[in-house]
C-alpha atoms as a PDB file:
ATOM      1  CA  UNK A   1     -39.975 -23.589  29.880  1.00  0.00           C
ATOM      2  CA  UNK A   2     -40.103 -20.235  30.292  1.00  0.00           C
ATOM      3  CA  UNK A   3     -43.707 -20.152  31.332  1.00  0.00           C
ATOM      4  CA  UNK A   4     -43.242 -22.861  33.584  1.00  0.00           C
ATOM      5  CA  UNK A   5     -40.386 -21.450  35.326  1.00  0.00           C
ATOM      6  CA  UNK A   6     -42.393 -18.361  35.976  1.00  0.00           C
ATOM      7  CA  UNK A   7     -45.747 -19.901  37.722  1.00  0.00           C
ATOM      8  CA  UNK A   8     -43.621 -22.965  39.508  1.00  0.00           C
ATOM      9  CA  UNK A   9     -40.772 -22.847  41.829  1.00  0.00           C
ATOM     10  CA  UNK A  10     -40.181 -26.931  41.113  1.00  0.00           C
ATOM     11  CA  UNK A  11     -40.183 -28.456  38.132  1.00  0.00           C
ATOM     12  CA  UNK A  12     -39.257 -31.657  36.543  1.00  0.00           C
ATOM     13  CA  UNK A  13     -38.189 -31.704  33.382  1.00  0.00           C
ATOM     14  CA  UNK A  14     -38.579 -35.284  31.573  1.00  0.00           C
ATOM     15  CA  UNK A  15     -37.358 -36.645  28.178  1.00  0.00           C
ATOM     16  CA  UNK A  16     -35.621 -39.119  26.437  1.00  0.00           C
ATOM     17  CA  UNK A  17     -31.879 -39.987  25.679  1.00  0.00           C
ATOM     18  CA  UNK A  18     -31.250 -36.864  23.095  1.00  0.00           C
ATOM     19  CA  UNK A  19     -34.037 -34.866  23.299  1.00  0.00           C
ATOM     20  CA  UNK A  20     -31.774 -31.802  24.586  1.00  0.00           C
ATOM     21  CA  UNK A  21     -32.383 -31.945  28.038  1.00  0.00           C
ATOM     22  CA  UNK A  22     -28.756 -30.743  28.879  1.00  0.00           C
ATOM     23  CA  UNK A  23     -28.617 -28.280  25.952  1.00  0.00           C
ATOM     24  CA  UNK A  24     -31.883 -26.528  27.785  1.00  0.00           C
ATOM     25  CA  UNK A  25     -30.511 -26.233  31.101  1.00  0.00           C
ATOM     26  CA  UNK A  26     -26.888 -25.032  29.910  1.00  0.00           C
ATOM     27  CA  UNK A  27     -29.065 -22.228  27.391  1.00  0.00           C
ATOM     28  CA  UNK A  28     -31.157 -21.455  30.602  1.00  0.00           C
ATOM     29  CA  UNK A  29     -28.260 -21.043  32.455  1.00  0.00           C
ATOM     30  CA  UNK A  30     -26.708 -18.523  30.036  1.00  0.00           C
ATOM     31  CA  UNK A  31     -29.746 -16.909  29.451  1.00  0.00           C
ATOM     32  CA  UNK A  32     -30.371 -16.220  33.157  1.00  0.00           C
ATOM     33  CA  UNK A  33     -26.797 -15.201  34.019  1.00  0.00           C
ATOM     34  CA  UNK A  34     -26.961 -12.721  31.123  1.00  0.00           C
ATOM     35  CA  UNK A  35     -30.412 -11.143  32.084  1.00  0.00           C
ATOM     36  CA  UNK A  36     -31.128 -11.345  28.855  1.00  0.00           C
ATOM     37  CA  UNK A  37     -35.191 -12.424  29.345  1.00  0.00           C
ATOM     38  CA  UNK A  38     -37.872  -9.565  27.697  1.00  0.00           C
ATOM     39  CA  UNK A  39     -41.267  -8.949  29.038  1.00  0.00           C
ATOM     40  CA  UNK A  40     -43.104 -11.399  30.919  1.00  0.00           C
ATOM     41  CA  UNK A  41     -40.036 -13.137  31.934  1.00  0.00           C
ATOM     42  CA  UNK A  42     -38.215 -10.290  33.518  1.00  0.00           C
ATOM     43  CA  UNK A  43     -38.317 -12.105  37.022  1.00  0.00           C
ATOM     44  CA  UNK A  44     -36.327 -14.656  35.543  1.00  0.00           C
ATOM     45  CA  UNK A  45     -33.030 -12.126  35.019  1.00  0.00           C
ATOM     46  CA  UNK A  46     -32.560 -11.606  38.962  1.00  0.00           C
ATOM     47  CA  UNK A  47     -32.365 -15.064  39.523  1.00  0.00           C
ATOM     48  CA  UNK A  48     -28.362 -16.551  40.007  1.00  0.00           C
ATOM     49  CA  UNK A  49     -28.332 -19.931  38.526  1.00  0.00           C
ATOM     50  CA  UNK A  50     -26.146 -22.996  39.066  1.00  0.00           C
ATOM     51  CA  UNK A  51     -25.879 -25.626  36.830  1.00  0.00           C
ATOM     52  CA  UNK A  52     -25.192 -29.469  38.403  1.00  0.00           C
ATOM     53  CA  UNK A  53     -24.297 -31.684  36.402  1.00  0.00           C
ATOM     54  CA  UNK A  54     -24.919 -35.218  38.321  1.00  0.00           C
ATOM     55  CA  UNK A  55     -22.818 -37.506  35.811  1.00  0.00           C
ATOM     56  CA  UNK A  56     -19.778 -35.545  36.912  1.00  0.00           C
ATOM     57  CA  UNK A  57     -20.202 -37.265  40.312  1.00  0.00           C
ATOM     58  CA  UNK A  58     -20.024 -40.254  39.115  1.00  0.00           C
ATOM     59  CA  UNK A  59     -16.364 -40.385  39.980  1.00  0.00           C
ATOM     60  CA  UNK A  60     -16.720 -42.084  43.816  1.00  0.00           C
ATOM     61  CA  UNK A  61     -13.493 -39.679  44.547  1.00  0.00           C
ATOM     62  CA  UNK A  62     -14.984 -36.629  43.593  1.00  0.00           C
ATOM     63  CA  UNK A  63     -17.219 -35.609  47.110  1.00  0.00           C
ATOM     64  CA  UNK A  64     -20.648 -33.942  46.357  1.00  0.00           C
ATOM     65  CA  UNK A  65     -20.468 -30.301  47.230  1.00  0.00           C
ATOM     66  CA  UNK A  66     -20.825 -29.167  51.302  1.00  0.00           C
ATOM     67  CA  UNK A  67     -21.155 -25.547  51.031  1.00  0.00           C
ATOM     68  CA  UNK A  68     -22.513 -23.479  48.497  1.00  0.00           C
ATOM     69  CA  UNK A  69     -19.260 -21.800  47.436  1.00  0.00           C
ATOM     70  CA  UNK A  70     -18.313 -25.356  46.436  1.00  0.00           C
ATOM     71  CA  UNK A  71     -21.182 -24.893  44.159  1.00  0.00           C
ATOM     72  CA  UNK A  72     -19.689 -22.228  41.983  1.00  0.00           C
ATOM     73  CA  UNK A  73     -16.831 -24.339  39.704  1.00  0.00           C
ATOM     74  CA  UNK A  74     -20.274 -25.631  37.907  1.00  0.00           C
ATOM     75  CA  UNK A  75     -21.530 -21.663  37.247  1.00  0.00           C
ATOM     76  CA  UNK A  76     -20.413 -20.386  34.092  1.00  0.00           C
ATOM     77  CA  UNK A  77     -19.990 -16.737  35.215  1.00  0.00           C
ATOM     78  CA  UNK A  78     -18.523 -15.620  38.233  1.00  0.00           C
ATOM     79  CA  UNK A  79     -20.567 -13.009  40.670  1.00  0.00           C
ATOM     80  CA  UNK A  80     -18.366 -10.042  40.335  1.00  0.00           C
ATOM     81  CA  UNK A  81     -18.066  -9.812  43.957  1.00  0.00           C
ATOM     82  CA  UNK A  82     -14.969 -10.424  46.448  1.00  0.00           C
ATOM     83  CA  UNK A  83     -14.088 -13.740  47.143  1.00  0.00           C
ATOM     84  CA  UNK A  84     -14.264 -13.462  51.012  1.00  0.00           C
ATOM     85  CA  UNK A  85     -18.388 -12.373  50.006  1.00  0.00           C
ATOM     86  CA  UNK A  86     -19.088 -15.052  47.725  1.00  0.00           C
ATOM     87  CA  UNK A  87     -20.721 -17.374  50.961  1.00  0.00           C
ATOM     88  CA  UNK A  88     -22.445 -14.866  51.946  1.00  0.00           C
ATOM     89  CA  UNK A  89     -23.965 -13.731  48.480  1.00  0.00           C
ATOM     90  CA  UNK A  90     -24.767 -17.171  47.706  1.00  0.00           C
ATOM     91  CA  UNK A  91     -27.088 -17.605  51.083  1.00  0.00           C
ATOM     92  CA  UNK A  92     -28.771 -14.715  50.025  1.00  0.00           C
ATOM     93  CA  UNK A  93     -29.977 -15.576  46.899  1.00  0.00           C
ATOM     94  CA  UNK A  94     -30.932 -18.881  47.877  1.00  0.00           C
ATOM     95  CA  UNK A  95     -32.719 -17.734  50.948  1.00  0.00           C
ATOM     96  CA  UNK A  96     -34.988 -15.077  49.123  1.00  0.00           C
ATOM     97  CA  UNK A  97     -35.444 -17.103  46.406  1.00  0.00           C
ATOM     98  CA  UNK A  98     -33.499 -15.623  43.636  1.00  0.00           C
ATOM     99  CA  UNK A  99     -31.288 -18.889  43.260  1.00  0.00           C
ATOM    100  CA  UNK A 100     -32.012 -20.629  39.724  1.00  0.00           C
ATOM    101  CA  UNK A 101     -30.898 -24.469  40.499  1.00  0.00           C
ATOM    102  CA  UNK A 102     -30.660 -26.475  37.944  1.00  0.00           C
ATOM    103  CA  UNK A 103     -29.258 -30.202  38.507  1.00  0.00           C
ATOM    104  CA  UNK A 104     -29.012 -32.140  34.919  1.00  0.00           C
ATOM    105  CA  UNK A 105     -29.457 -36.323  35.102  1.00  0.00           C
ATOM    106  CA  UNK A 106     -30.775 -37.788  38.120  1.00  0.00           C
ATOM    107  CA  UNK A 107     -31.019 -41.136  36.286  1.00  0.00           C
ATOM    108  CA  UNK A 108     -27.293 -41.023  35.281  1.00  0.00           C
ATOM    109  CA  UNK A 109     -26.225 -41.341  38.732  1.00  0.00           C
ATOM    110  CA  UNK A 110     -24.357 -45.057  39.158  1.00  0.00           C
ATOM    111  CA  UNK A 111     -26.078 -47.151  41.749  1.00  0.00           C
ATOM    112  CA  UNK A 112     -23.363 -46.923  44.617  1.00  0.00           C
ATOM    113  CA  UNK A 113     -23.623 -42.798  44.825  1.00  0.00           C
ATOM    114  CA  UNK A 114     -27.557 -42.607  44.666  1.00  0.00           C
ATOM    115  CA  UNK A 115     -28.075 -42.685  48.061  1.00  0.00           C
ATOM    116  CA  UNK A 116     -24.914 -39.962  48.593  1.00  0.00           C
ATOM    117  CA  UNK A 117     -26.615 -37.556  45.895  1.00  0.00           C
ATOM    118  CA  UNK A 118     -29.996 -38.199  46.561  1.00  0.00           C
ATOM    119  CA  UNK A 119     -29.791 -37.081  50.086  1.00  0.00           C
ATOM    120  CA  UNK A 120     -27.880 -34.036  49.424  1.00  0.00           C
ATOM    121  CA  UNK A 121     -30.358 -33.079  46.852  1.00  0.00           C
ATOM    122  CA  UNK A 122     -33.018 -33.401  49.343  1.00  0.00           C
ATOM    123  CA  UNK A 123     -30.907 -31.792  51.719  1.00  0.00           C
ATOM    124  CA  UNK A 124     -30.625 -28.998  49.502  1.00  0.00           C
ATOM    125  CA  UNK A 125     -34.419 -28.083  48.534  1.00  0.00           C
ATOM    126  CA  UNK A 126     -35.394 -28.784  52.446  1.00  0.00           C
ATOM    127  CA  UNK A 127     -32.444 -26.433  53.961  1.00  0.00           C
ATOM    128  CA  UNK A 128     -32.981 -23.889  50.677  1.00  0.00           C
ATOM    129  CA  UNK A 129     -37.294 -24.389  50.276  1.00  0.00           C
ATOM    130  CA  UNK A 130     -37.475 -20.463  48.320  1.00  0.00           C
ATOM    131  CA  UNK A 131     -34.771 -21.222  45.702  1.00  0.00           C
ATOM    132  CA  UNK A 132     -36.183 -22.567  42.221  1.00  0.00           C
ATOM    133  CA  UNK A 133     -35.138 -26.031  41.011  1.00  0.00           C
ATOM    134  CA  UNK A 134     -35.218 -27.952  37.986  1.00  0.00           C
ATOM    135  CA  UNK A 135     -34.418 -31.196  37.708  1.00  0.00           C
ATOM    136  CA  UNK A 136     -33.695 -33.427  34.602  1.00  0.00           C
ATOM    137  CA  UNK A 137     -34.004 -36.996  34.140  1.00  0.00           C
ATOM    138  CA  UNK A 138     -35.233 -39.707  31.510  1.00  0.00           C
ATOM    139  CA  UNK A 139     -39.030 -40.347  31.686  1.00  0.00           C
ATOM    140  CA  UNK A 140     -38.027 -43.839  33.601  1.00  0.00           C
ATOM    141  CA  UNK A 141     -37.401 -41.784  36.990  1.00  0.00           C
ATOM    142  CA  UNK A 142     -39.840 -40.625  39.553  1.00  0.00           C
ATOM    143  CA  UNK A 143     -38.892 -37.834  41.361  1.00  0.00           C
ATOM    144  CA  UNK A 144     -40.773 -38.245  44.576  1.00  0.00           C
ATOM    145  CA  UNK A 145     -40.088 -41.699  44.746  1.00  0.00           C
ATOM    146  CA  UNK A 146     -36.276 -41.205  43.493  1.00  0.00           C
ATOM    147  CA  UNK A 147     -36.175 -38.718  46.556  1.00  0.00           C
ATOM    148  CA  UNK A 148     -37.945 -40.803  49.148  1.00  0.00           C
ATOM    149  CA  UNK A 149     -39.877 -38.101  50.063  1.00  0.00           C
ATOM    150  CA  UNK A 150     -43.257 -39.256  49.173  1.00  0.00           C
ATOM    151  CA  UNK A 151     -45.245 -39.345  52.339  1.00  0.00           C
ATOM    152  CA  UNK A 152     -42.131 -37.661  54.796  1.00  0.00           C
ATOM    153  CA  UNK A 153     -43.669 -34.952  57.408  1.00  0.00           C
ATOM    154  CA  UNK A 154     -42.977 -31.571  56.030  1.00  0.00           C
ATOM    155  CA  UNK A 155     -41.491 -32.720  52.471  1.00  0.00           C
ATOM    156  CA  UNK A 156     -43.094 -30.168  50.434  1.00  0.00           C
ATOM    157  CA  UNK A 157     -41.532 -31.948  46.917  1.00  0.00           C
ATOM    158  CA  UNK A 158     -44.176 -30.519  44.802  1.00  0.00           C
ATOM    159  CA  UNK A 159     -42.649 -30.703  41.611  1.00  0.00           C
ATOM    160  CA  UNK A 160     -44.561 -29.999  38.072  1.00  0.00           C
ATOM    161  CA  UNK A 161     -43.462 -32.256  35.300  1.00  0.00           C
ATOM    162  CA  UNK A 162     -42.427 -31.029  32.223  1.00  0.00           C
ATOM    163  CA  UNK A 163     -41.437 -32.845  29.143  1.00  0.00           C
ATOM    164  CA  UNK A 164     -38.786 -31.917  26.271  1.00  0.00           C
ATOM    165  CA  UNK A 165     -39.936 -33.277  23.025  1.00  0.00           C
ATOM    166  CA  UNK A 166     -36.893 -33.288  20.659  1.00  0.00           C
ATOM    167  CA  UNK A 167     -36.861 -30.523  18.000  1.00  0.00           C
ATOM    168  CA  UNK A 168     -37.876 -30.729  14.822  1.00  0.00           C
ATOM    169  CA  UNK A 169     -35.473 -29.032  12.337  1.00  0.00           C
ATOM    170  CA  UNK A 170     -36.925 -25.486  11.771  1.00  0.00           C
ATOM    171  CA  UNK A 171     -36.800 -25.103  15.512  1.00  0.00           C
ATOM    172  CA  UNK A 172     -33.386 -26.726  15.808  1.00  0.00           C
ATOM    173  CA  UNK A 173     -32.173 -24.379  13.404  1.00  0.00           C
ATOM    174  CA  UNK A 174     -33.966 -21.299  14.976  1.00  0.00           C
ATOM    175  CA  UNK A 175     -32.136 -22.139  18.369  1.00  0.00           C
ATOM    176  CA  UNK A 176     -29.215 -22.484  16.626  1.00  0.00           C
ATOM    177  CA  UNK A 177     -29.692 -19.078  15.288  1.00  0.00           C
END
């Protein structure tokens, strides 16, 4: 993933019920928010990431974030920044593209908040085009049709699908290690 998130700015990532789909973007997010890539993935470390997790809008009460600051309850780390900055920070590193999104189950999302969450995600990459995205979901969900922005005028979705193939135990225990 590593690789991927280096050459692509979009990507899908795809794979069954299980296969740790979660577990990667949570590690990704820790990883990123600790600067702790080496080498080739040095770019990776500037990048501010914010995990989404969709399922946890699938309370109809609980509104979909408007701002960006609304974003930050779902990062794990706080910017070490004053609060009356935070706004501002966050529009920066979305706007240069050092933001790291990462929005976990798109096909989780009940049926009478798809429409809600699927326009704000769109909303998001249009109004933020620079920041990086990942987005999870079960093979059974096409992004650019899930989006509806398959054939819009200027909808740049480019995404690159990637797939998680569960791990077998050597490498479970090695990421466990």
């Amino acid at each position: 993933i590593e690789d991927a998130l280096v050459k692509y700015r979009k990507i899908l990532l795809k794979g069954v019920a299980g296969s740790g789909k979660t577990t990667l973007l949570r590690w990704l997010s820790v990883m990123v928010s600790r600067g702790q890539f080496a080498q080739e993935f040095l770019s990776l470390n500037g990048k501010f990431p914010i995990l989404i997790s969709l399922r946890d809008y699938n309370d109809v009460t609980k509104p979909l974030p408007k701002k960006l600051i609304d974003l930050l309850p779902q990062f794990p780390f706080r910017p070490p920044i004053p609060d009356n900055r935070v706004e501002e920070f966050l529009h920066d590193r979305f706007n240069n593209g050092n933001a790291l999104v990462l929005v976990d189950g798109v096909d989780e999302v009940l049926q009478i908040r798809v429409d809600e969450v699927r326009d704000w995600i769109g909303k998001l990459i249009r109004d933020f085009p620079k920041a990086s995205y990942i987005i999870s979901s079960r093979p059974v969900v096409s992004l650019v049709d899930w989006l509806h922005l398959k054939g819009r005028q200027g909808s740049s979705i480019d995404f690159v699908e990637a797939k998680v193939e569960p791990l077998n135990d050597p490498e479970l225990t090695s990421l466990v290690n």
